[in-house]
C-alpha atoms as a PDB file:
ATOM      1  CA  UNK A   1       0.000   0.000   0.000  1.00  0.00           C
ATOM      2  CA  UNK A   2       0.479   3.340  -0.100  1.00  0.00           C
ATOM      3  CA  UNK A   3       3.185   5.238   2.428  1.00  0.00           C
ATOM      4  CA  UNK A   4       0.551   7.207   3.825  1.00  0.00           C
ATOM      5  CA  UNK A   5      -1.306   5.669   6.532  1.00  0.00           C
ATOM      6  CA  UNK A   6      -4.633   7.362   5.363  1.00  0.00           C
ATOM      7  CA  UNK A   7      -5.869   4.796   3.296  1.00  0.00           C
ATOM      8  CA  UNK A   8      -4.697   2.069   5.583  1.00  0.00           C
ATOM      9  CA  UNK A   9      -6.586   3.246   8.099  1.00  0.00           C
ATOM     10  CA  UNK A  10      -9.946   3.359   5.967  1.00  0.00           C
ATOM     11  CA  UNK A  11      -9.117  -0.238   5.440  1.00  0.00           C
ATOM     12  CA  UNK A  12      -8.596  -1.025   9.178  1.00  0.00           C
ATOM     13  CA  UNK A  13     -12.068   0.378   9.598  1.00  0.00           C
ATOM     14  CA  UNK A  14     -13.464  -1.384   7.086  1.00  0.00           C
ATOM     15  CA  UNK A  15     -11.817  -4.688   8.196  1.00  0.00           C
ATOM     16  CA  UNK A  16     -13.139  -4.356  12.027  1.00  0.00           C
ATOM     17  CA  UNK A  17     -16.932  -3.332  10.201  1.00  0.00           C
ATOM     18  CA  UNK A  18     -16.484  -6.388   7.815  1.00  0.00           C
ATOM     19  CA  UNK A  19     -15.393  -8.883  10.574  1.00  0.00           C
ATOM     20  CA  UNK A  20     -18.103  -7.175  13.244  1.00  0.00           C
ATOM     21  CA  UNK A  21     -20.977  -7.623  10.803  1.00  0.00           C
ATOM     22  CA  UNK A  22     -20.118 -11.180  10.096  1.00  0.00           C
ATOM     23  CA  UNK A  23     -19.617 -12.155  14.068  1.00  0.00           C
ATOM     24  CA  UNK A  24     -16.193 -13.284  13.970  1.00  0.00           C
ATOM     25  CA  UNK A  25     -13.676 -12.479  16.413  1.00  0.00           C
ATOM     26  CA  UNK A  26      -9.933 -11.210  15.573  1.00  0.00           C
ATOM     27  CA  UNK A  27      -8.989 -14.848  16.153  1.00  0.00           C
ATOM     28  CA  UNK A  28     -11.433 -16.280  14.345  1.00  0.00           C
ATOM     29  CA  UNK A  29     -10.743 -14.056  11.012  1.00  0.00           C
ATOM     30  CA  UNK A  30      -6.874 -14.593  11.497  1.00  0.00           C
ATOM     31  CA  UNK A  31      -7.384 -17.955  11.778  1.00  0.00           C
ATOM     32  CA  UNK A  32      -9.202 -18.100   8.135  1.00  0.00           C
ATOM     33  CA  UNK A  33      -6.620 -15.463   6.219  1.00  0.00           C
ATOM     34  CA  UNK A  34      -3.700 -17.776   7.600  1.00  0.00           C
ATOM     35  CA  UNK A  35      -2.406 -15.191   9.496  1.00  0.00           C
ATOM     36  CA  UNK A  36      -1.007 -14.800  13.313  1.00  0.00           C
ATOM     37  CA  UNK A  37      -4.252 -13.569  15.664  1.00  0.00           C
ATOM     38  CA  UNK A  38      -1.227 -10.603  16.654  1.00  0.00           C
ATOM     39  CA  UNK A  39      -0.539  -9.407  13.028  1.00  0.00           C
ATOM     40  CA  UNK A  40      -4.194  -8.888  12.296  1.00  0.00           C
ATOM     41  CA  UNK A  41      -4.721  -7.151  15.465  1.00  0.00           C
ATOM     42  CA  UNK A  42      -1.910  -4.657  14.341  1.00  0.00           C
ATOM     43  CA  UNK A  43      -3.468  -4.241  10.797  1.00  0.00           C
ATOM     44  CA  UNK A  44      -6.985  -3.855  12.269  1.00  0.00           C
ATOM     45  CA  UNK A  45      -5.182  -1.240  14.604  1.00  0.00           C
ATOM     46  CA  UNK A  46      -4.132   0.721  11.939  1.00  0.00           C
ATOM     47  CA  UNK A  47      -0.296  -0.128  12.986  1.00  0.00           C
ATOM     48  CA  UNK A  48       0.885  -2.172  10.294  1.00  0.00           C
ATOM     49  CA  UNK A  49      -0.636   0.032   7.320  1.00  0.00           C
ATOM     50  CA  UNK A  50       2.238  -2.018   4.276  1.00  0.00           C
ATOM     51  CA  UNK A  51       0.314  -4.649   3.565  1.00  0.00           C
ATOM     52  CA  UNK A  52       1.035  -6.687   0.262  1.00  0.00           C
ATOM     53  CA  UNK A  53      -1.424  -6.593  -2.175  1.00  0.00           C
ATOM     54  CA  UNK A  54      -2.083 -10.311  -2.162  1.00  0.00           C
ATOM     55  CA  UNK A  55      -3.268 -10.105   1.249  1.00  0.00           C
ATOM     56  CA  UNK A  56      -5.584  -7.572   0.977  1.00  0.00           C
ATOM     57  CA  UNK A  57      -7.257  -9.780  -1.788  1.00  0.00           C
ATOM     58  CA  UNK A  58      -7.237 -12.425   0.694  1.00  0.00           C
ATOM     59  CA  UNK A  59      -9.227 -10.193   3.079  1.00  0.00           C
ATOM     60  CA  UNK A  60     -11.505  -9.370   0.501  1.00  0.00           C
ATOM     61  CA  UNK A  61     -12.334 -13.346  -0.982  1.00  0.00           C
ATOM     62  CA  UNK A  62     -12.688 -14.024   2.974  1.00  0.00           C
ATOM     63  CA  UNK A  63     -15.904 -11.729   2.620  1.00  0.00           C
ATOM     64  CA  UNK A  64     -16.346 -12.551  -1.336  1.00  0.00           C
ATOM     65  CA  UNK A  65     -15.753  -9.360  -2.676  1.00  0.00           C
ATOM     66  CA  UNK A  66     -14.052  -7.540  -5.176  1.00  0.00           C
ATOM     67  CA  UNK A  67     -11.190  -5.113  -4.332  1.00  0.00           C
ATOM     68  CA  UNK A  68     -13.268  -2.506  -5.283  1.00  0.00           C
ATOM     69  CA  UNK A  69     -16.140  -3.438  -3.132  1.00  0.00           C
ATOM     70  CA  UNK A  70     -13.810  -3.520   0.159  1.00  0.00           C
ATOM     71  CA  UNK A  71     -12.640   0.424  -0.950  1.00  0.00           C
ATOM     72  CA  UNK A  72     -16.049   1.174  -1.755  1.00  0.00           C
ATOM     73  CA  UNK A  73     -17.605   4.260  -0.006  1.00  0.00           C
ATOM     74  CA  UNK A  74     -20.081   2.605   1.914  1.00  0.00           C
ATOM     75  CA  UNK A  75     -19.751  -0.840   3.324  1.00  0.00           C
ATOM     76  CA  UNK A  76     -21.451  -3.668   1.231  1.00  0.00           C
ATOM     77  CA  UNK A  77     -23.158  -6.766   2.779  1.00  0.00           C
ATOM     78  CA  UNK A  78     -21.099  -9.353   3.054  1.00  0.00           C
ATOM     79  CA  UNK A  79     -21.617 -13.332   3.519  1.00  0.00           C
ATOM     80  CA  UNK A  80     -18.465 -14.797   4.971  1.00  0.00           C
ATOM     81  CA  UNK A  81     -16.815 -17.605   2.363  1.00  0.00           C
ATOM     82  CA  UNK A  82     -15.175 -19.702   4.918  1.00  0.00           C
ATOM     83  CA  UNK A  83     -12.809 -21.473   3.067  1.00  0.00           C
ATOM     84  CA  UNK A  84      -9.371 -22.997   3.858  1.00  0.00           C
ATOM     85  CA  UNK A  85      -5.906 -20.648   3.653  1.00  0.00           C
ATOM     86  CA  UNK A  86      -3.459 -21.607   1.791  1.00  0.00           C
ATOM     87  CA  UNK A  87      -1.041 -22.791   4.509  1.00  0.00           C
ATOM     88  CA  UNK A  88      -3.404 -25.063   5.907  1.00  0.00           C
ATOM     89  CA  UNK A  89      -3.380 -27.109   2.216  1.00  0.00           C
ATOM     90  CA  UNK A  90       0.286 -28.038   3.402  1.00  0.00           C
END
């Protein structure tokens, strides 16, 4: 992402709304990106704002959407698509 925090921090909002609508914890949503519980608390914090573009496409098939429907201006309804990360295939 971008060097300026601004964006990231739409996108930490977005993530907590996302994740709050669908009744999932932190845990429970770093468990299905494949991610540690303490690096998605730091992204959903707003702290860790350089995320890889892969990842945020990640986040967004977690919720089925489109990139552009996670930036969108207002917050689409989302049905969680549970499915398994890639480093639990292993």
């Amino acid at each position: 992402m971008s060097k300026d925090p601004k964006p990231s921090l739409f996108l930490a909002r977005r993530l907590r709304r996302l994740r709050e609508m669908t009744g999932l914890t932190q845990e429970g949503f770093a468990e299905h990106a494949g991610i540690s519980y303490k690096v998605y608390q730091s992204i959903e914090a707003g702290r860790r704002w350089n995320l890889r573009l892969k990842t945020i496409l990640n986040f967004a098939a977690i919720y089925d959407l489109t990139l552009a429907e996670l930036f969108a201006e207002h917050c689409p309804k989302v049905k969680l698509k549970l499915r398994r990360s890639s480093a639990k295939r292993r």
